[in-house]
N, C-alpha and C. Protein backbone atom coordinates (compact mmCIF):
# COMPACT_ATOMS: atom_id res chain seq x y z
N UNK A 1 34.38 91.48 46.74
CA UNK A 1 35.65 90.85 46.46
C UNK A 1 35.42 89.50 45.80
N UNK A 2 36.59 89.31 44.90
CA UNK A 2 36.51 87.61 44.15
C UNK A 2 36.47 86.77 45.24
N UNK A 3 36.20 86.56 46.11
CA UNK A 3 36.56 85.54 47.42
C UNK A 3 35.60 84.67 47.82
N UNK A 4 36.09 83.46 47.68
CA UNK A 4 35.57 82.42 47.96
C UNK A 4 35.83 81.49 49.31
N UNK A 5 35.12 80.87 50.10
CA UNK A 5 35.61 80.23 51.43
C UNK A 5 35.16 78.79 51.41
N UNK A 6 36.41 78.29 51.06
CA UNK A 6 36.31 76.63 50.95
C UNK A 6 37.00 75.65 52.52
N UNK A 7 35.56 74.99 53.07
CA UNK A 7 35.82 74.40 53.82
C UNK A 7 37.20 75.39 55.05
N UNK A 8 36.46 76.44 55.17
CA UNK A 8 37.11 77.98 56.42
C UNK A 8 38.35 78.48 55.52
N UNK A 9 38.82 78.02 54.12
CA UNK A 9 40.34 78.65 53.88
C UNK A 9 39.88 79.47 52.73
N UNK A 10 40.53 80.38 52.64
CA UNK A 10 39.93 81.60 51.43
C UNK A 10 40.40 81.33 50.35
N UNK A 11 39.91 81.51 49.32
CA UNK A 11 40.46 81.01 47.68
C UNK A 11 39.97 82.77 47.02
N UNK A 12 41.00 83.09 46.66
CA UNK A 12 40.93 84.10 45.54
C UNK A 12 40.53 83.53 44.00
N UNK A 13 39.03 84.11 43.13
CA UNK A 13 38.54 83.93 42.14
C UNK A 13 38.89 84.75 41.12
N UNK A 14 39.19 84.22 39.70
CA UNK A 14 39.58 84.68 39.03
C UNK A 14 39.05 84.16 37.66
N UNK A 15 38.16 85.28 36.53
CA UNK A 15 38.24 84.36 35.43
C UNK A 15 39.14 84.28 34.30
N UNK A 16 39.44 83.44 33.76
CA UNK A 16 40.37 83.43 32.51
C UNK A 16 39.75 83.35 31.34
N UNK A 17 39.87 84.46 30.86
CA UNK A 17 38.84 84.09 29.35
C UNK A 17 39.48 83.62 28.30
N UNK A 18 40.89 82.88 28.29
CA UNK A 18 41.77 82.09 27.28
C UNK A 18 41.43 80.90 27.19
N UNK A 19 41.04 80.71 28.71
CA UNK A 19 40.57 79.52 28.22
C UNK A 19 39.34 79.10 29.01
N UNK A 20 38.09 80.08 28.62
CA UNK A 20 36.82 80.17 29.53
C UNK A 20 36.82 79.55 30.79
N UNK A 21 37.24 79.38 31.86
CA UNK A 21 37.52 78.81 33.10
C UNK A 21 37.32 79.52 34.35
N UNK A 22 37.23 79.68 35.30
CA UNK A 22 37.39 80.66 36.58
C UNK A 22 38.63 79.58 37.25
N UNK A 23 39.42 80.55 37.89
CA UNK A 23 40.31 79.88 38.62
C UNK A 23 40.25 80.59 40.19
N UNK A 24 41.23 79.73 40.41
CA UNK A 24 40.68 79.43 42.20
C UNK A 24 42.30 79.65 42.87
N UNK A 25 42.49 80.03 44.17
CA UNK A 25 43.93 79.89 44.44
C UNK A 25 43.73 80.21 45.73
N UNK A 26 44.37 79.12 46.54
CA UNK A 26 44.03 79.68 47.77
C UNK A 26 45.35 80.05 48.43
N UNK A 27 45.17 81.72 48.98
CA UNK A 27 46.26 82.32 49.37
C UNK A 27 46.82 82.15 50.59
N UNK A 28 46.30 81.79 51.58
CA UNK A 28 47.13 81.65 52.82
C UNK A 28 47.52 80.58 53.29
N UNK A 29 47.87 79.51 52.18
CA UNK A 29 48.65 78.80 52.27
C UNK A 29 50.08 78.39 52.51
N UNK A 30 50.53 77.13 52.80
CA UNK A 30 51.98 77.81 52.96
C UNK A 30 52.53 76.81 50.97
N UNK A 31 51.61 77.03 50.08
CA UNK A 31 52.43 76.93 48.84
C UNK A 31 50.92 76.69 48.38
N UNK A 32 51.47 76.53 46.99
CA UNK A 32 50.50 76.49 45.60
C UNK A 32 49.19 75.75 45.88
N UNK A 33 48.20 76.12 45.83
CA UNK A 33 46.90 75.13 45.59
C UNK A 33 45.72 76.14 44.59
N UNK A 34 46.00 75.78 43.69
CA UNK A 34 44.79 76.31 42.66
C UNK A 34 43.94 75.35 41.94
N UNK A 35 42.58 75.82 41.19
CA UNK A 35 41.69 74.86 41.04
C UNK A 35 41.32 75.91 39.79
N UNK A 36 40.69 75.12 38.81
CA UNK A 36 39.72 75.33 37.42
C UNK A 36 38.38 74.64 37.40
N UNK A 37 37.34 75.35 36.57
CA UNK A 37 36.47 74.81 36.98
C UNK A 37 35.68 75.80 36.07
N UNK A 38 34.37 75.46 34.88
CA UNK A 38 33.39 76.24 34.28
C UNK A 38 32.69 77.04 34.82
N UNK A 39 32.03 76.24 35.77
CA UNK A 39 30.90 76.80 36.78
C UNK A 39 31.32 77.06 37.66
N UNK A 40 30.57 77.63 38.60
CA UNK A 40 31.11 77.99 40.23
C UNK A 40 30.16 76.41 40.97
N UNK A 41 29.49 75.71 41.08
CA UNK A 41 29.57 74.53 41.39
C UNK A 41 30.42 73.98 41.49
N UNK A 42 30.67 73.65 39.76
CA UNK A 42 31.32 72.85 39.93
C UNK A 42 33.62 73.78 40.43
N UNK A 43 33.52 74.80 40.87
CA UNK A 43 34.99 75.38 41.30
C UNK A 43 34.67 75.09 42.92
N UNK A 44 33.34 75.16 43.12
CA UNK A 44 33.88 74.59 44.84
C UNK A 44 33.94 73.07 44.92
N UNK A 45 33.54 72.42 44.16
CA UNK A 45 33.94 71.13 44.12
C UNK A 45 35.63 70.69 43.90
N UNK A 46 35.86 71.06 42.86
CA UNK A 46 37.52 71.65 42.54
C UNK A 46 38.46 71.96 43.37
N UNK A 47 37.90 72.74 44.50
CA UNK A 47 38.73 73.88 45.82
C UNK A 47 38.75 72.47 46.69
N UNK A 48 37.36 71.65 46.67
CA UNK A 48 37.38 71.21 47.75
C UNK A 48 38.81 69.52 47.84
N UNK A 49 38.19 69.49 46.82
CA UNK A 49 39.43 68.44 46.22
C UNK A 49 40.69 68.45 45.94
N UNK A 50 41.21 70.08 45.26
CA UNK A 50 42.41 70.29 45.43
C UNK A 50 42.91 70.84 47.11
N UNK A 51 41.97 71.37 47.77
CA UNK A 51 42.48 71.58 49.38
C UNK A 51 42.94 70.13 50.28
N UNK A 52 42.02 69.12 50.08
CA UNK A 52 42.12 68.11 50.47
C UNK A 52 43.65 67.29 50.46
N UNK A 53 43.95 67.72 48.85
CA UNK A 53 44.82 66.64 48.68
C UNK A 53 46.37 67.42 48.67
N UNK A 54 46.07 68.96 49.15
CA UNK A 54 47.30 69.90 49.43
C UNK A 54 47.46 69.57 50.87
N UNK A 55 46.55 69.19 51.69
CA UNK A 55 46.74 69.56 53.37
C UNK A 55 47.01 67.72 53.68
N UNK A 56 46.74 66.66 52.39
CA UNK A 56 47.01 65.53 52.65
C UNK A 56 48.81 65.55 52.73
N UNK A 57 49.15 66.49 51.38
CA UNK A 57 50.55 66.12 51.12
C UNK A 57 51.15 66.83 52.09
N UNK A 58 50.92 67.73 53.09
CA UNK A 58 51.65 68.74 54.24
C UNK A 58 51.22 67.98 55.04
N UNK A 59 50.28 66.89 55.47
CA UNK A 59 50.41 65.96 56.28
C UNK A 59 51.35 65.26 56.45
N UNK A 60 51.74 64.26 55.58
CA UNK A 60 52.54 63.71 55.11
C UNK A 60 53.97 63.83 55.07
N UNK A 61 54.32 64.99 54.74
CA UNK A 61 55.62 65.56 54.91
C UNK A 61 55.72 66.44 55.96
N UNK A 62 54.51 66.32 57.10
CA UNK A 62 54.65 67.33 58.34
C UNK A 62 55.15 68.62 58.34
N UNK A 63 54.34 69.40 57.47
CA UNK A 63 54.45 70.46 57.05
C UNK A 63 53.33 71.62 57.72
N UNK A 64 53.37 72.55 58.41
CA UNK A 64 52.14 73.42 58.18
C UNK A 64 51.52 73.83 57.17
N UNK A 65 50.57 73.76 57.19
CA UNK A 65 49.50 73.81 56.15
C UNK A 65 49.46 75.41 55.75
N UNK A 66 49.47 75.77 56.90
CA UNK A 66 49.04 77.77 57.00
C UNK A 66 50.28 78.61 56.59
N UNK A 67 50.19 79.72 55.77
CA UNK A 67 51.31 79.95 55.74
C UNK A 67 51.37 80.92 56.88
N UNK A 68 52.43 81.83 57.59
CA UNK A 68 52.59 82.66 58.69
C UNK A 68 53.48 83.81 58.53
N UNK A 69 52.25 84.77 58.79
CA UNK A 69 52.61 85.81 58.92
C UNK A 69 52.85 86.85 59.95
N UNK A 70 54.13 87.42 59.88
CA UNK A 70 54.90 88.10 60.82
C UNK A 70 54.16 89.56 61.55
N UNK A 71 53.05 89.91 60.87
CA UNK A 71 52.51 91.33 61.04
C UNK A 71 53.33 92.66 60.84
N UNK A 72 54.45 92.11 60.04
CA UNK A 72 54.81 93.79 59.21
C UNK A 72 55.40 93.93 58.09
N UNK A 73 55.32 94.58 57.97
CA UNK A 73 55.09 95.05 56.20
C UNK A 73 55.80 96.66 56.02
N UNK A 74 56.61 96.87 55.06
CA UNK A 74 56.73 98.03 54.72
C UNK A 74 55.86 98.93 53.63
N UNK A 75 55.62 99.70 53.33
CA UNK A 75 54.87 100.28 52.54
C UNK A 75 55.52 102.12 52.34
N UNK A 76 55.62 102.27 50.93
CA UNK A 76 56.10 103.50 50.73
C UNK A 76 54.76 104.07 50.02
N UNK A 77 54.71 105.86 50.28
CA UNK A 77 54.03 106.20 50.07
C UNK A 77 54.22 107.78 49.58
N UNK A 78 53.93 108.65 48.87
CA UNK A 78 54.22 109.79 49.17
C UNK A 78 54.17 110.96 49.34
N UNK A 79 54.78 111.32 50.18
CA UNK A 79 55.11 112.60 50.69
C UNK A 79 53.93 113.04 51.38
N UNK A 80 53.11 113.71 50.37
CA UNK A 80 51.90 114.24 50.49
C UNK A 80 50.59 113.22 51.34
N UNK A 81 50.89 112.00 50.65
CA UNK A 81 49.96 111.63 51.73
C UNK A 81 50.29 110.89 52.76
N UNK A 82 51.60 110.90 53.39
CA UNK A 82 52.19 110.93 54.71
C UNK A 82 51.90 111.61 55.38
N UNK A 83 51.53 112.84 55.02
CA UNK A 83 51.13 113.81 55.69
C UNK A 83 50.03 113.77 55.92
N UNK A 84 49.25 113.91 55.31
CA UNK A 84 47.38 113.86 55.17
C UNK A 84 46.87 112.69 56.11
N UNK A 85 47.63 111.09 56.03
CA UNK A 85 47.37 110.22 56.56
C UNK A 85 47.85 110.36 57.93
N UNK A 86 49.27 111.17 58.70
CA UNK A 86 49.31 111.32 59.91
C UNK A 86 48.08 112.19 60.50
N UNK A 87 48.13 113.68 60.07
CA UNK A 87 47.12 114.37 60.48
C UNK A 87 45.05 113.56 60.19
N UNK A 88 45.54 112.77 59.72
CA UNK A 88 44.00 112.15 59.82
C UNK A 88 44.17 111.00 61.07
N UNK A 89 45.17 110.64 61.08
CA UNK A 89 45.60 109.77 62.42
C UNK A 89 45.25 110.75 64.30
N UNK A 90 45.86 111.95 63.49
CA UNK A 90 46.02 112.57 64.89
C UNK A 90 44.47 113.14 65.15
N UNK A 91 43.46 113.36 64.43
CA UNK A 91 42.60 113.91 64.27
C UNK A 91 41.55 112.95 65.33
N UNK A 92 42.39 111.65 64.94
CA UNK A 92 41.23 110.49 65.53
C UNK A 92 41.75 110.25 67.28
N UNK A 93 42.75 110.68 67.38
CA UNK A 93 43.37 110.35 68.75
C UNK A 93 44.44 109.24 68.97
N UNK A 94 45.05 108.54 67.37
CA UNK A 94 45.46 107.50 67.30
C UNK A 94 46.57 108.02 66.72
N UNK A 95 47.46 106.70 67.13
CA UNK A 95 48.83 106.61 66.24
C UNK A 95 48.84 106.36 64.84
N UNK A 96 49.68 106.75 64.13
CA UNK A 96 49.97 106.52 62.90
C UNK A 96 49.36 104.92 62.28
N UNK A 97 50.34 104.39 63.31
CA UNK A 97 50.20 102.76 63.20
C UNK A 97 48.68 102.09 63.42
N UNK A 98 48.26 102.60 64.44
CA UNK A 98 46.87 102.34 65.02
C UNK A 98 45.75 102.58 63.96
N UNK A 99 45.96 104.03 63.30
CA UNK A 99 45.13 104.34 62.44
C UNK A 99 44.92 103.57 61.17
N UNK A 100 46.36 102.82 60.49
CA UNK A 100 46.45 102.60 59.71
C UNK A 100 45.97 101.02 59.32
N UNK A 101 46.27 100.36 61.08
CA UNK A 101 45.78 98.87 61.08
C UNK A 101 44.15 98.82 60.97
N UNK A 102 43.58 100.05 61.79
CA UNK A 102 41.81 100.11 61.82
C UNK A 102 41.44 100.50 60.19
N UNK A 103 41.97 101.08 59.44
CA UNK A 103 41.71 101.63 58.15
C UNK A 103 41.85 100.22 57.23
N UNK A 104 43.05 99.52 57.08
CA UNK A 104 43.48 98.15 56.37
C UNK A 104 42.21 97.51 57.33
N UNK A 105 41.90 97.11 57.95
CA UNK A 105 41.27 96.22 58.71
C UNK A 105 39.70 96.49 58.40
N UNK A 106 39.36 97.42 57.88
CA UNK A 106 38.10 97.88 57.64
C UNK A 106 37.86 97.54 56.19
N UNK A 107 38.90 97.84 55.81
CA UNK A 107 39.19 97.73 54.18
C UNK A 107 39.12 96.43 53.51
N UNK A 108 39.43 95.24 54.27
CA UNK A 108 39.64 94.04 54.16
C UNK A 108 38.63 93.12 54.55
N UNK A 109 37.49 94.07 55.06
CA UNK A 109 36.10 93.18 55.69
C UNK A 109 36.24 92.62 57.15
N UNK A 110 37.19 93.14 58.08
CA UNK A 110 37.51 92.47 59.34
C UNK A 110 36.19 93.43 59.90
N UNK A 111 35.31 92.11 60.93
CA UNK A 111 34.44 92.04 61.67
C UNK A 111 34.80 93.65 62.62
N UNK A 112 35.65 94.02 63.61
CA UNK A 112 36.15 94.62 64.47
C UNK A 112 37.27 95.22 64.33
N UNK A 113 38.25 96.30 64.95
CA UNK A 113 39.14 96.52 65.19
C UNK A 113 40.05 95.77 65.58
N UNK A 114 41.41 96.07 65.04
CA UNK A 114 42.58 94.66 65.36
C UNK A 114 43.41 95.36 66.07
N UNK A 115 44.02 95.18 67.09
CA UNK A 115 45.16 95.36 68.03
C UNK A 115 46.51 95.45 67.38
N UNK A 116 46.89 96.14 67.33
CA UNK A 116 48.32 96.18 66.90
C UNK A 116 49.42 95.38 67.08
């Protein structure tokens, strides 16, 4: 994955070849903080400076820093593999839901199984 971990907060990497740069954005924020930068040196230098001075200004205005998430989500899918994905659920001894959080959760690089 493009993923970068600046000072514990994750920054999604990206390059732009318009204007030779890699860009930086860190997503679980609760608003905008992105960074540019040639090198990857010098983009964690960038992350580290634009994080700084995002979690200064949510200081400041006593803001949470994190953005927060509710744990649900809709997702359409179809037909066919509603089906395929329950019976692979039931196969394992698990719920739909259960199956689907251990599958995303695996998918996403999580250490362990997540609790529903």
């Amino acid at each position: 994955m493009n993923l970068m971990q600046i000072n514990g907060v994750n920054a999604v990497i990206t390059y732009d070849p318009e204007i030779e740069m890699f860009r930086g954005e860190f997503v679980e924020l609760n608003g905008g903080a992105d960074f540019y930068a040639k090198d990857i040196e010098s983009l964690k230098e960038e992350g580290a400076l634009s994080l700084e001075v995002f979690l200064d200004a949510c200081k400041a205005r006593n803001i949470s820093p994190q953005k927060s998430f509710s744990g649900k989500f809709n997702v359409r899918v179809p037909s066919g593999l509603h089906a395929k994905i329950t019976t692979a659920a039931m196969a394992t001894g698990k719920s739909l839901n259960q199956w689907i959080v251990d599958t995303l959760a695996q998918s996403a690089d999580f250490n362990s199984e997540v609790e529903p």
